[in-house]
C-alpha atoms as a PDB file:
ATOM      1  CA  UNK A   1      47.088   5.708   4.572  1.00  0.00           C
ATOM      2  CA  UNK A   2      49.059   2.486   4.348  1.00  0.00           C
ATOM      3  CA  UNK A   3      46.200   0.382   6.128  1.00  0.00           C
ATOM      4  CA  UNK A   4      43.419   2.192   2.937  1.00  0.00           C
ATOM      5  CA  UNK A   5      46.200   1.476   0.042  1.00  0.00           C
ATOM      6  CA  UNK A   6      46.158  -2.166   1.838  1.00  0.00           C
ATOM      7  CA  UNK A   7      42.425  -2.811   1.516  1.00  0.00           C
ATOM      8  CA  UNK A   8      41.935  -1.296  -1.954  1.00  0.00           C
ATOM      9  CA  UNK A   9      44.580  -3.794  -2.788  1.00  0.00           C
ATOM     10  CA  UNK A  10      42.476  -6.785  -1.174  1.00  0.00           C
ATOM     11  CA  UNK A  11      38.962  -5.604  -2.243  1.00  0.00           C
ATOM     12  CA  UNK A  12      38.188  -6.745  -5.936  1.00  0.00           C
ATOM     13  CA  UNK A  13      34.937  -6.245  -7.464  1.00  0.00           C
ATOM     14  CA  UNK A  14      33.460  -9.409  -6.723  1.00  0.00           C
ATOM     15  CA  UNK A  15      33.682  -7.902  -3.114  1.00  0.00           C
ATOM     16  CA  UNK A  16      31.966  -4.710  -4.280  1.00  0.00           C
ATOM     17  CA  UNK A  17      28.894  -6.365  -6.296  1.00  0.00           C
ATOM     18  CA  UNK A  18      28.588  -8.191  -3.063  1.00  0.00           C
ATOM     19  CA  UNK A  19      28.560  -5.537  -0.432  1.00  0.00           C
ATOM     20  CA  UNK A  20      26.237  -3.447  -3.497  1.00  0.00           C
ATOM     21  CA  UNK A  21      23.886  -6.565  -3.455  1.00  0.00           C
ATOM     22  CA  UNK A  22      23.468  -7.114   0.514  1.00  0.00           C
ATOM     23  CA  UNK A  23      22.965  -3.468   1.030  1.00  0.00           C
ATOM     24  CA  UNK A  24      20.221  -2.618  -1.918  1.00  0.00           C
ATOM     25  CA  UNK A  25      18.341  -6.165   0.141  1.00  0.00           C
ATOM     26  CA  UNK A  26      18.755  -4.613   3.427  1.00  0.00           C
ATOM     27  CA  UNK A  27      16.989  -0.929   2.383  1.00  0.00           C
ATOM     28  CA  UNK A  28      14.364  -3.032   0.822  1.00  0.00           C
ATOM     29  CA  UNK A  29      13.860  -5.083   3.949  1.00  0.00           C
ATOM     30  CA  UNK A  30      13.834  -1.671   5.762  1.00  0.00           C
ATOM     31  CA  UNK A  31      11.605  -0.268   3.205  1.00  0.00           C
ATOM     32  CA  UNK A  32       9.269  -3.020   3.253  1.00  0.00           C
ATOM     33  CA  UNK A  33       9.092  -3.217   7.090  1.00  0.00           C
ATOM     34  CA  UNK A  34       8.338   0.836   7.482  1.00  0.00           C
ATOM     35  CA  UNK A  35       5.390   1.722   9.156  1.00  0.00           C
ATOM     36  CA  UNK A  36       4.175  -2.125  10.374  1.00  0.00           C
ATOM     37  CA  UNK A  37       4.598  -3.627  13.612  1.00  0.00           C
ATOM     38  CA  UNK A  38       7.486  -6.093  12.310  1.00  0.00           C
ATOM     39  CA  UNK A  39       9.232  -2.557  12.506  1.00  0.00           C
ATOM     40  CA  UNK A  40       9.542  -2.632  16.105  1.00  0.00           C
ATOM     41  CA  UNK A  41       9.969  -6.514  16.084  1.00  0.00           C
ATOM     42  CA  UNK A  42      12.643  -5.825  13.807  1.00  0.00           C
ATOM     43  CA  UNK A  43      14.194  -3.202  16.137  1.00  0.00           C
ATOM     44  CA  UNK A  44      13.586  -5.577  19.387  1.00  0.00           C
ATOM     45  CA  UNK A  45      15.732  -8.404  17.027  1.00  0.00           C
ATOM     46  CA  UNK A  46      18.815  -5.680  17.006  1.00  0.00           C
ATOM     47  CA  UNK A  47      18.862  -4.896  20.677  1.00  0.00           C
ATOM     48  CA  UNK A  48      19.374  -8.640  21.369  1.00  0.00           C
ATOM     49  CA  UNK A  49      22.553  -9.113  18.833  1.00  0.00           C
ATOM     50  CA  UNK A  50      23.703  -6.247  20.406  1.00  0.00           C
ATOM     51  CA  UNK A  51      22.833  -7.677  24.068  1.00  0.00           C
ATOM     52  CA  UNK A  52      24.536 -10.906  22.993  1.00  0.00           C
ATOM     53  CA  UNK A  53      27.843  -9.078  21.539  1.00  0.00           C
ATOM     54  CA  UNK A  54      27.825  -6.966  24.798  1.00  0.00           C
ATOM     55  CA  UNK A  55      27.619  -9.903  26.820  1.00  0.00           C
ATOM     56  CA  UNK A  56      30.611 -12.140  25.057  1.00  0.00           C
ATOM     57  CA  UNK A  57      32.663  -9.093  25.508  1.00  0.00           C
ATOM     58  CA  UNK A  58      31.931  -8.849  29.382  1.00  0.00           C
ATOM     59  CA  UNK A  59      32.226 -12.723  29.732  1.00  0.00           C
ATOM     60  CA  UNK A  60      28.461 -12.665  30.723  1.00  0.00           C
ATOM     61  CA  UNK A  61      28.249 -16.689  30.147  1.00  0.00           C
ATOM     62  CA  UNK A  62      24.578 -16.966  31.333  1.00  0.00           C
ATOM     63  CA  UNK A  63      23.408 -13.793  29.860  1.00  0.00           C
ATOM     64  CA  UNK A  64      24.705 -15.031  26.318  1.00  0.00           C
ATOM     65  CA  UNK A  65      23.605 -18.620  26.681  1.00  0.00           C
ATOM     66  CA  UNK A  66      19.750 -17.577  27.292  1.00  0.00           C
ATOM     67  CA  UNK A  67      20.339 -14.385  23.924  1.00  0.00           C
ATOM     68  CA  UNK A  68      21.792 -17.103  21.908  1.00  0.00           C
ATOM     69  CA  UNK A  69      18.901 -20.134  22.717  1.00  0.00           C
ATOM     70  CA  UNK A  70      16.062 -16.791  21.992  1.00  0.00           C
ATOM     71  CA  UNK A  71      17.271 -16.045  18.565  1.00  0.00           C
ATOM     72  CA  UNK A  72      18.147 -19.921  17.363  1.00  0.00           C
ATOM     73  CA  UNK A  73      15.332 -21.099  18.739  1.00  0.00           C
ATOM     74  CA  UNK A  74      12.951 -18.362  17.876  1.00  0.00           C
ATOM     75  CA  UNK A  75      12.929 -18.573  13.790  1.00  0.00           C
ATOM     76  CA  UNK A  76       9.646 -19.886  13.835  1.00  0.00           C
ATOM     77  CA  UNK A  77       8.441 -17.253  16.209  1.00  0.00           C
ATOM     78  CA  UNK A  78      10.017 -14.686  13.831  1.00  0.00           C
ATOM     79  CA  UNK A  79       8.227 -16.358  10.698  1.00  0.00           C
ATOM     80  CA  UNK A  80       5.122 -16.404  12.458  1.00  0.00           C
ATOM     81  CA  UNK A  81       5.258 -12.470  13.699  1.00  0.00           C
ATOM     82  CA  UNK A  82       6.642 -11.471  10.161  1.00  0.00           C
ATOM     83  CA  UNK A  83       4.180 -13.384   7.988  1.00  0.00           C
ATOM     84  CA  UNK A  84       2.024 -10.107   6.744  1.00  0.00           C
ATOM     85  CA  UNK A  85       5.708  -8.819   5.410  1.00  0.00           C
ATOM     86  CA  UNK A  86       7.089 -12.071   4.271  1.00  0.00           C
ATOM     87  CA  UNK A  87       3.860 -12.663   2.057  1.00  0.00           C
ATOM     88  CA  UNK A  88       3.800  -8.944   1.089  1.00  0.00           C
ATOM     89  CA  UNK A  89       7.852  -9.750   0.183  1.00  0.00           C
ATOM     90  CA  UNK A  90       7.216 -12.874  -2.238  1.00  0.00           C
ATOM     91  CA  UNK A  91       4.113 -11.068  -3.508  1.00  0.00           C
ATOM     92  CA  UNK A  92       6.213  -8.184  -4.733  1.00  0.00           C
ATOM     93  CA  UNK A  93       8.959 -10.494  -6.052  1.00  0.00           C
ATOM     94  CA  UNK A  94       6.402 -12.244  -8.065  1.00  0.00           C
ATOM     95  CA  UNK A  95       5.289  -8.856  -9.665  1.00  0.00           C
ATOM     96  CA  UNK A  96       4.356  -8.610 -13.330  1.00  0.00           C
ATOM     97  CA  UNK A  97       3.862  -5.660 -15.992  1.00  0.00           C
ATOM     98  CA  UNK A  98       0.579  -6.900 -16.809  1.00  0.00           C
ATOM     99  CA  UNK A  99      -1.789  -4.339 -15.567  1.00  0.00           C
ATOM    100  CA  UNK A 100       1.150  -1.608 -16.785  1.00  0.00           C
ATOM    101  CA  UNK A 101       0.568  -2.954 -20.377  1.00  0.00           C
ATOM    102  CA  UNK A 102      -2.775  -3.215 -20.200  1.00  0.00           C
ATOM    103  CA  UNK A 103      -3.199   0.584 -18.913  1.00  0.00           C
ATOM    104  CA  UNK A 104      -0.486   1.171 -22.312  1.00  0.00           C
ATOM    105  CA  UNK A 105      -2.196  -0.626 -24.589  1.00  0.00           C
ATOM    106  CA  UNK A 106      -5.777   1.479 -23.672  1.00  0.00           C
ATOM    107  CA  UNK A 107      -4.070   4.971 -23.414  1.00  0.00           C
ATOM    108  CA  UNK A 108      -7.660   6.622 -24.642  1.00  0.00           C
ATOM    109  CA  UNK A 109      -9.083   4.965 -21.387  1.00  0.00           C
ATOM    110  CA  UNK A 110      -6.942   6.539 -18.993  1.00  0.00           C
ATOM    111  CA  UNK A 111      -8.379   9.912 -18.259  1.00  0.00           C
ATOM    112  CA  UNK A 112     -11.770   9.218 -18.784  1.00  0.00           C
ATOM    113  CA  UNK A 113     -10.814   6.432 -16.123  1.00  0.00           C
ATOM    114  CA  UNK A 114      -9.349   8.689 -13.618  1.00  0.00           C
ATOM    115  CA  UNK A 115     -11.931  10.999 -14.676  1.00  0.00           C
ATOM    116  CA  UNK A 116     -14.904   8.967 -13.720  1.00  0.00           C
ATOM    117  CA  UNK A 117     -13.213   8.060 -10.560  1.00  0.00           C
ATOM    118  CA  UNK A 118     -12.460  11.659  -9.216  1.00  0.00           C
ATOM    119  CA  UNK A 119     -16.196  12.246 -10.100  1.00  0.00           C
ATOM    120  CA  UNK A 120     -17.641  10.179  -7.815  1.00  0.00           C
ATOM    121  CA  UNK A 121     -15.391  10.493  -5.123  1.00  0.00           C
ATOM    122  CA  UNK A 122     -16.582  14.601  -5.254  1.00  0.00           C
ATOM    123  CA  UNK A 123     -19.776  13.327  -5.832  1.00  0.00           C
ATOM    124  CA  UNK A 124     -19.929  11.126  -2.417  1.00  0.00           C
ATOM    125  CA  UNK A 125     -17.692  13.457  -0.406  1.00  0.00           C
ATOM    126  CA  UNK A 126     -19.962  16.157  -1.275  1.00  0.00           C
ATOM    127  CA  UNK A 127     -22.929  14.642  -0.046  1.00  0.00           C
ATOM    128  CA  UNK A 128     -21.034  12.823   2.736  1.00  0.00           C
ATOM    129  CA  UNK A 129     -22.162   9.158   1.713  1.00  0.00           C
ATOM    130  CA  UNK A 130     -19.262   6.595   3.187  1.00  0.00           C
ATOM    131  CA  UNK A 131     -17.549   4.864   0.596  1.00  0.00           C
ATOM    132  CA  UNK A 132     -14.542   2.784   0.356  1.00  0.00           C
ATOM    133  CA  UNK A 133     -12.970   2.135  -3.264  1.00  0.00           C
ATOM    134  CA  UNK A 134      -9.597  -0.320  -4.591  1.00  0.00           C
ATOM    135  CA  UNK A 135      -7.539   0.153  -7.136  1.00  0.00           C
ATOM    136  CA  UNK A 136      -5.397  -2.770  -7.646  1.00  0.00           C
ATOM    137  CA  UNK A 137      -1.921  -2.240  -8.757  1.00  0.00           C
ATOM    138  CA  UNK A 138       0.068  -5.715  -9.448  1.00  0.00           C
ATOM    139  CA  UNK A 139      -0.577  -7.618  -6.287  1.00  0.00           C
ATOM    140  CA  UNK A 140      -3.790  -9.718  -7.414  1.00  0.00           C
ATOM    141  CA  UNK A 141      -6.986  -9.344  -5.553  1.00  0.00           C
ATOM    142  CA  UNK A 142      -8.477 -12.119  -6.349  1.00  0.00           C
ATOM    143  CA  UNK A 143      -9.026 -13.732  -3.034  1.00  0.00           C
ATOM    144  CA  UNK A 144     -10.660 -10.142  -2.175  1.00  0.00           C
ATOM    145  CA  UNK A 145     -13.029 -10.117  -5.291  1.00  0.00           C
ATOM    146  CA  UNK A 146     -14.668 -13.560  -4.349  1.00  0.00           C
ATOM    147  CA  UNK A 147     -16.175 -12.222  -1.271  1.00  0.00           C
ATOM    148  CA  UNK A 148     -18.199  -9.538  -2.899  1.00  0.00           C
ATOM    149  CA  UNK A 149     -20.927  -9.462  -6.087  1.00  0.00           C
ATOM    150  CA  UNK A 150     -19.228  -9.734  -9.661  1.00  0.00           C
ATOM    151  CA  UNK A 151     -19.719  -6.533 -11.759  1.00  0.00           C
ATOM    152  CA  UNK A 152     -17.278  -6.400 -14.566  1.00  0.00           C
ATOM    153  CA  UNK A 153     -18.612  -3.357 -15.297  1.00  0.00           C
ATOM    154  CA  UNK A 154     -16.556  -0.262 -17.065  1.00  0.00           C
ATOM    155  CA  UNK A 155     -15.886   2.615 -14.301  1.00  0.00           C
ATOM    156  CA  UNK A 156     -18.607   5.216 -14.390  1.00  0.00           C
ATOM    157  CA  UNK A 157     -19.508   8.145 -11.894  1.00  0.00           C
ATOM    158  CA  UNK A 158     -23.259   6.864 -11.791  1.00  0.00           C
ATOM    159  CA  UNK A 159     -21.649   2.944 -11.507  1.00  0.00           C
ATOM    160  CA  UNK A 160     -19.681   3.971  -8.065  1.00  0.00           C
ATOM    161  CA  UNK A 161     -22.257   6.392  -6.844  1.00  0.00           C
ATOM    162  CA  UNK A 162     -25.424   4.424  -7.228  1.00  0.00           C
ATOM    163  CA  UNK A 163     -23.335   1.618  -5.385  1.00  0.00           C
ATOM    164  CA  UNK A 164     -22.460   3.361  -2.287  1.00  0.00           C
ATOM    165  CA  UNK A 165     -26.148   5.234  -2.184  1.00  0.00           C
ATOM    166  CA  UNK A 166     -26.944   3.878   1.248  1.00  0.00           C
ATOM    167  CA  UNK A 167     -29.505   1.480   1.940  1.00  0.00           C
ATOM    168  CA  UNK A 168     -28.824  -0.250  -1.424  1.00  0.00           C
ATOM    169  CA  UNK A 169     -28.038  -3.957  -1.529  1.00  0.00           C
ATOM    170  CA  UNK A 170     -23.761  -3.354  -2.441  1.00  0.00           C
ATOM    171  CA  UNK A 171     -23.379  -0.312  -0.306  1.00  0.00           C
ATOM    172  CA  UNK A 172     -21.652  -2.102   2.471  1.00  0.00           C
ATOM    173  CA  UNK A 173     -18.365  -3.143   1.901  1.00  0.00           C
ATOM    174  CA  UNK A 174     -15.267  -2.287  -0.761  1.00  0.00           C
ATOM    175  CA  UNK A 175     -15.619  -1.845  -4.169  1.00  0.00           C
ATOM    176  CA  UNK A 176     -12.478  -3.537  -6.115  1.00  0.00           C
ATOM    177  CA  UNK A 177     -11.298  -1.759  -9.919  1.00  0.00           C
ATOM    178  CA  UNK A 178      -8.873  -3.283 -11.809  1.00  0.00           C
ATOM    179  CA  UNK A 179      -8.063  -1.267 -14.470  1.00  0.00           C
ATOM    180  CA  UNK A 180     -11.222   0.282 -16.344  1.00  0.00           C
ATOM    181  CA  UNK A 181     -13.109  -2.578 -15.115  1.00  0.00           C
ATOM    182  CA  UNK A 182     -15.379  -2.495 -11.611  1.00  0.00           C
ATOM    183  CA  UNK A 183     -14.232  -5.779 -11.331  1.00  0.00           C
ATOM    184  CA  UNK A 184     -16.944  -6.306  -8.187  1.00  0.00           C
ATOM    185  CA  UNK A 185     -18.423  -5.084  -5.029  1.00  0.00           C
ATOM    186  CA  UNK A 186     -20.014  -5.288  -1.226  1.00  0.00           C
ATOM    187  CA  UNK A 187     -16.161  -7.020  -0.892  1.00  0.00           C
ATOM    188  CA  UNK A 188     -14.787  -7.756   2.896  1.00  0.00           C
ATOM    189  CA  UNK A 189     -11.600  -6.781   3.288  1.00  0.00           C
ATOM    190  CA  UNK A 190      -9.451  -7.512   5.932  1.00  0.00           C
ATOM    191  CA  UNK A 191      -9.134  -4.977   9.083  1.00  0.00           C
ATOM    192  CA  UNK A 192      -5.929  -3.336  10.514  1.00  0.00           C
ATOM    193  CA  UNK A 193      -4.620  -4.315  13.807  1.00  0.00           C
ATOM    194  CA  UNK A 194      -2.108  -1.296  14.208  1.00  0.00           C
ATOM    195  CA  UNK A 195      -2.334   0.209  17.068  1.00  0.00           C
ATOM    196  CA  UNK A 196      -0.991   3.580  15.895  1.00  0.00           C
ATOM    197  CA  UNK A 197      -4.125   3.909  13.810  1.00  0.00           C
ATOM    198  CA  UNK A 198      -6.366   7.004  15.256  1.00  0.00           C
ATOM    199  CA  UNK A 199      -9.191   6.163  17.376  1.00  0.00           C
ATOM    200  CA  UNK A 200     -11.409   8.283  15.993  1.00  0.00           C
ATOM    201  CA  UNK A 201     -10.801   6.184  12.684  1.00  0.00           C
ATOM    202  CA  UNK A 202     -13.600   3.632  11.621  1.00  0.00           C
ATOM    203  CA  UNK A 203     -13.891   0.308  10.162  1.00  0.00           C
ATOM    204  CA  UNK A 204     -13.700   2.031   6.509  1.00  0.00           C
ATOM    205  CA  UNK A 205     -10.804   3.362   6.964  1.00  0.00           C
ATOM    206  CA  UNK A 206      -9.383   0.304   9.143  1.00  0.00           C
ATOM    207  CA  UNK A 207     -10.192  -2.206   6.653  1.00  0.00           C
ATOM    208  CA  UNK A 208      -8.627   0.151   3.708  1.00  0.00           C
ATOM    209  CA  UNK A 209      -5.335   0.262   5.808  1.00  0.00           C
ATOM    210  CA  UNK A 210      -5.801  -3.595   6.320  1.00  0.00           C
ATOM    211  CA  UNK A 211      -5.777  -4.200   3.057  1.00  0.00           C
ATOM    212  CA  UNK A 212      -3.062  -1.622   1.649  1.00  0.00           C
ATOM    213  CA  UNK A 213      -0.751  -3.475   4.011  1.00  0.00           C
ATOM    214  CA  UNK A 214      -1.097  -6.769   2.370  1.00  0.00           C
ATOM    215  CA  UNK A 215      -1.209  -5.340  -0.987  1.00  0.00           C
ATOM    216  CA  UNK A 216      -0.109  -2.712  -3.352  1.00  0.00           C
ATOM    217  CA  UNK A 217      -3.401  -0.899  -4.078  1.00  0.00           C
ATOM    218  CA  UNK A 218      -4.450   2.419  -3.270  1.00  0.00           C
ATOM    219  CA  UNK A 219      -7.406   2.373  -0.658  1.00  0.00           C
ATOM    220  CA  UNK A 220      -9.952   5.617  -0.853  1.00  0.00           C
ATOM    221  CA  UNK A 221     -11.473   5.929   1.527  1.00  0.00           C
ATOM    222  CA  UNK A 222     -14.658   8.526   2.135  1.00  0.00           C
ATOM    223  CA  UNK A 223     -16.196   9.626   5.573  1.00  0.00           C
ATOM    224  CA  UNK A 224     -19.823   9.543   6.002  1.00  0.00           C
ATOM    225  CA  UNK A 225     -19.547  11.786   8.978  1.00  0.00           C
ATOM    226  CA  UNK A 226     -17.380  14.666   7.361  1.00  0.00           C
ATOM    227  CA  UNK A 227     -17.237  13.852   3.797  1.00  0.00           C
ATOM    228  CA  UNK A 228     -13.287  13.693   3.906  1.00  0.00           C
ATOM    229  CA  UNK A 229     -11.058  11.872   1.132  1.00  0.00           C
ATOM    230  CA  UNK A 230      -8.388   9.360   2.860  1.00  0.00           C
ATOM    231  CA  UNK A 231      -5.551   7.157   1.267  1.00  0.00           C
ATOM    232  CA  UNK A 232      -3.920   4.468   2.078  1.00  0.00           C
ATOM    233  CA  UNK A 233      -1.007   3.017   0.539  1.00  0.00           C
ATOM    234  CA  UNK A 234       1.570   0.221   2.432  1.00  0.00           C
ATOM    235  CA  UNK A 235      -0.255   0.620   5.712  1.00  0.00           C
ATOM    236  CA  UNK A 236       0.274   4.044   6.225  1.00  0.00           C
ATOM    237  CA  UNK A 237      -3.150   6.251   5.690  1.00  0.00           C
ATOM    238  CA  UNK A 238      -3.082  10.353   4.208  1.00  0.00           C
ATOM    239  CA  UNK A 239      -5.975  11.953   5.470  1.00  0.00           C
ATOM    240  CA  UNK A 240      -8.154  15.450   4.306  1.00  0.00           C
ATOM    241  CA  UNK A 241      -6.619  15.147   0.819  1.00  0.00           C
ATOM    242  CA  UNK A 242      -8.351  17.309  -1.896  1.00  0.00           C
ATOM    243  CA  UNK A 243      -9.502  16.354  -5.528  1.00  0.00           C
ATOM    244  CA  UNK A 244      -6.412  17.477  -7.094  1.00  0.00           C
ATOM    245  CA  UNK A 245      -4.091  15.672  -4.799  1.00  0.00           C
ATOM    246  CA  UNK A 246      -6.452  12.545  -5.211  1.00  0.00           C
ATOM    247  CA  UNK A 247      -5.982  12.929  -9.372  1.00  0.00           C
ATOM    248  CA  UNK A 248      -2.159  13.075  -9.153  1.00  0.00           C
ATOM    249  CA  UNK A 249      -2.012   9.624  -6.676  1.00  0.00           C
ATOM    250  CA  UNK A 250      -4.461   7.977  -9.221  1.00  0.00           C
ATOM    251  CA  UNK A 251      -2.553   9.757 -12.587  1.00  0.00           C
ATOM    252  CA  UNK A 252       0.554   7.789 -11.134  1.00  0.00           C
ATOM    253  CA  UNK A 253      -1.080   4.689 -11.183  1.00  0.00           C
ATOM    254  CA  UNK A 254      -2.820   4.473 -14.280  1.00  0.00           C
ATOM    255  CA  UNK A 255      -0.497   6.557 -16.599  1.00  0.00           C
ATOM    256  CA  UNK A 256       2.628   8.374 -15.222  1.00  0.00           C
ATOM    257  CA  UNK A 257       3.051  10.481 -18.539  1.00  0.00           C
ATOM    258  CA  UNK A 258      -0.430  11.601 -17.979  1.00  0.00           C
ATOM    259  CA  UNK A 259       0.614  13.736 -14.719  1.00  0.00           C
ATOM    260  CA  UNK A 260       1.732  17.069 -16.609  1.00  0.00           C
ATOM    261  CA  UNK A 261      -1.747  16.724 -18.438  1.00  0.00           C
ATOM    262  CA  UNK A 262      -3.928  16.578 -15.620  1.00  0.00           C
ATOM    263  CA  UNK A 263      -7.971  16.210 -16.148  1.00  0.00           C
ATOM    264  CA  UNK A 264      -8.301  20.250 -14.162  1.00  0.00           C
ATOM    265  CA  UNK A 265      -6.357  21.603 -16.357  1.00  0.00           C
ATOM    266  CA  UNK A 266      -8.496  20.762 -19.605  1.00  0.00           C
ATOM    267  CA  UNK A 267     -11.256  21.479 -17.728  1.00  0.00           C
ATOM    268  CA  UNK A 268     -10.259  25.204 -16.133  1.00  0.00           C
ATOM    269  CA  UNK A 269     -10.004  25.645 -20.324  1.00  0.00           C
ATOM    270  CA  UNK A 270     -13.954  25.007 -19.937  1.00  0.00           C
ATOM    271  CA  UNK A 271     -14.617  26.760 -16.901  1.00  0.00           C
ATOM    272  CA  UNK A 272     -15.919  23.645 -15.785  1.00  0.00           C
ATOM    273  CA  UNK A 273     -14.295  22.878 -12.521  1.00  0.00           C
ATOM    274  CA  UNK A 274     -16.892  24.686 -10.540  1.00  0.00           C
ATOM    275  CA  UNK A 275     -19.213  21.734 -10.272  1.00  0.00           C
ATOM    276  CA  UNK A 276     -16.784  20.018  -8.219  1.00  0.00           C
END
């Protein structure tokens, strides 16, 4: 009891904003790291401080000399191993509220945006034509966009159907929306290398993985050989999702206050769901 009344007396809080600071940065780290290979990197990097504190405690000279040269030495190597997260890191640091107030200032655009969206994805899943569709969030696509055809076209059902209709010239590759805008498609995206991935899974739904880990969108993704609905958000890919569960991920996106007001709702008033 004396050795607590002790340290409340030497802790200040200067010493608690700082202990607050380093552990919010540490679950972020962890949070950012989830799910990707520098997870296990990460883990390997533990084992070794605890190898070297083992080690100076047993007197293991040699042991500790050749843990100590690996992890000064090896910065670079760590760098290099944990570039996808470090750029995904300073991406998310440099976030802005720009596409937020852009969905806030169009409010009236929302659900017929979502709306238009869910459409076609029934549409194509129905008649089991592939597809692969990103929404960007606040991490820019740019880079992404250049590789494909320019559209800058409103979202429309017929827009994103008549796109993926195979045999067509944009049909292969990712369509990018920003907003209400088809902003382009037949775009390249970059492939996942995780090995965890199913085999049975694609290049689809390994380039919509691919790019959800170096971005923020949402990846959907649609199966030509089953018609199935996939996600993908931060590398890590939901799989046999239905319309509804599709509506609320994209409701969240676009307009958070919209989720209590979903788009099935109004239309089980009609009677219209059926034609999904």
């Amino acid at each position: 009891m004396d050795n607590f009344n002790n340290f409340l007396n030497v802790i200040n809080l200067r010493d608690v904003v700082d202990i607050l600071i380093v552990t919010i940065l540490i679950y972020y780290i962890l949070k950012l790291i989830r799910n990707t290979r520098a997870e296990q990197v990460f883990k390997g990097i533990l084992l070794i401080l605890l190898f070297i504190k083992i080690s100076q405690f047993f007197q293991l000279y040699t042991v500790n000399w050749i843990f100590t040269r690996f992890i000064n030495d090896g910065i670079v190597a760590i760098i290099v191993l944990f570039q996808p997260e470090i750029r995904r890191g300073l991406q998310y640091l440099g976030l802005t509220s720009s596409i937020k107030n852009n969905f806030s200032q169009n409010k009236e655009v929302v659900p017929e945006t979502v709306e238009e969206i869910i459409s076609a994805v029934a549409s194509l899943a129905r008649q089991k034509i592939g597809a692969l569709i990103i929404i960007e969030k606040e991490v820019g696509l740019t880079e992404v966009i250049e590789t494909g055809t320019e559209i800058n076209g409103l979202v429309s059902s017929g827009l994103l159907i008549n796109i993926f209709i195979p045999n067509t010239p944009l049909h292969d590759g990712a369509v990018i929306i920003k907003g209400s805008k088809v902003k382009a498609a037949a775009c390249f995206l970059p492939l996942s290398d995780n090995q965890k991935i199913s085999k049975e899974l694609g290049t689809r739904h390994r380039a919509g993985i691919g790019i959800s880990e170096k971005s923020d969108c949402l990846s959907i993704m649609v199966s030509e050989e089953n018609g199935t609905i996939s996600t993908a958000e931060n590398g890590v890919i939901s799989r046999y999702l239905d319309i509804e569960t599709l509506e609320a991920k994209l409701l969240e996106i676009y307009s958070p206050e919209y989720r209590a007001r979903t788009i099935f709702a109004k239309r089980g008033d009609n009677n219209e769901k059926d034609k999904f």
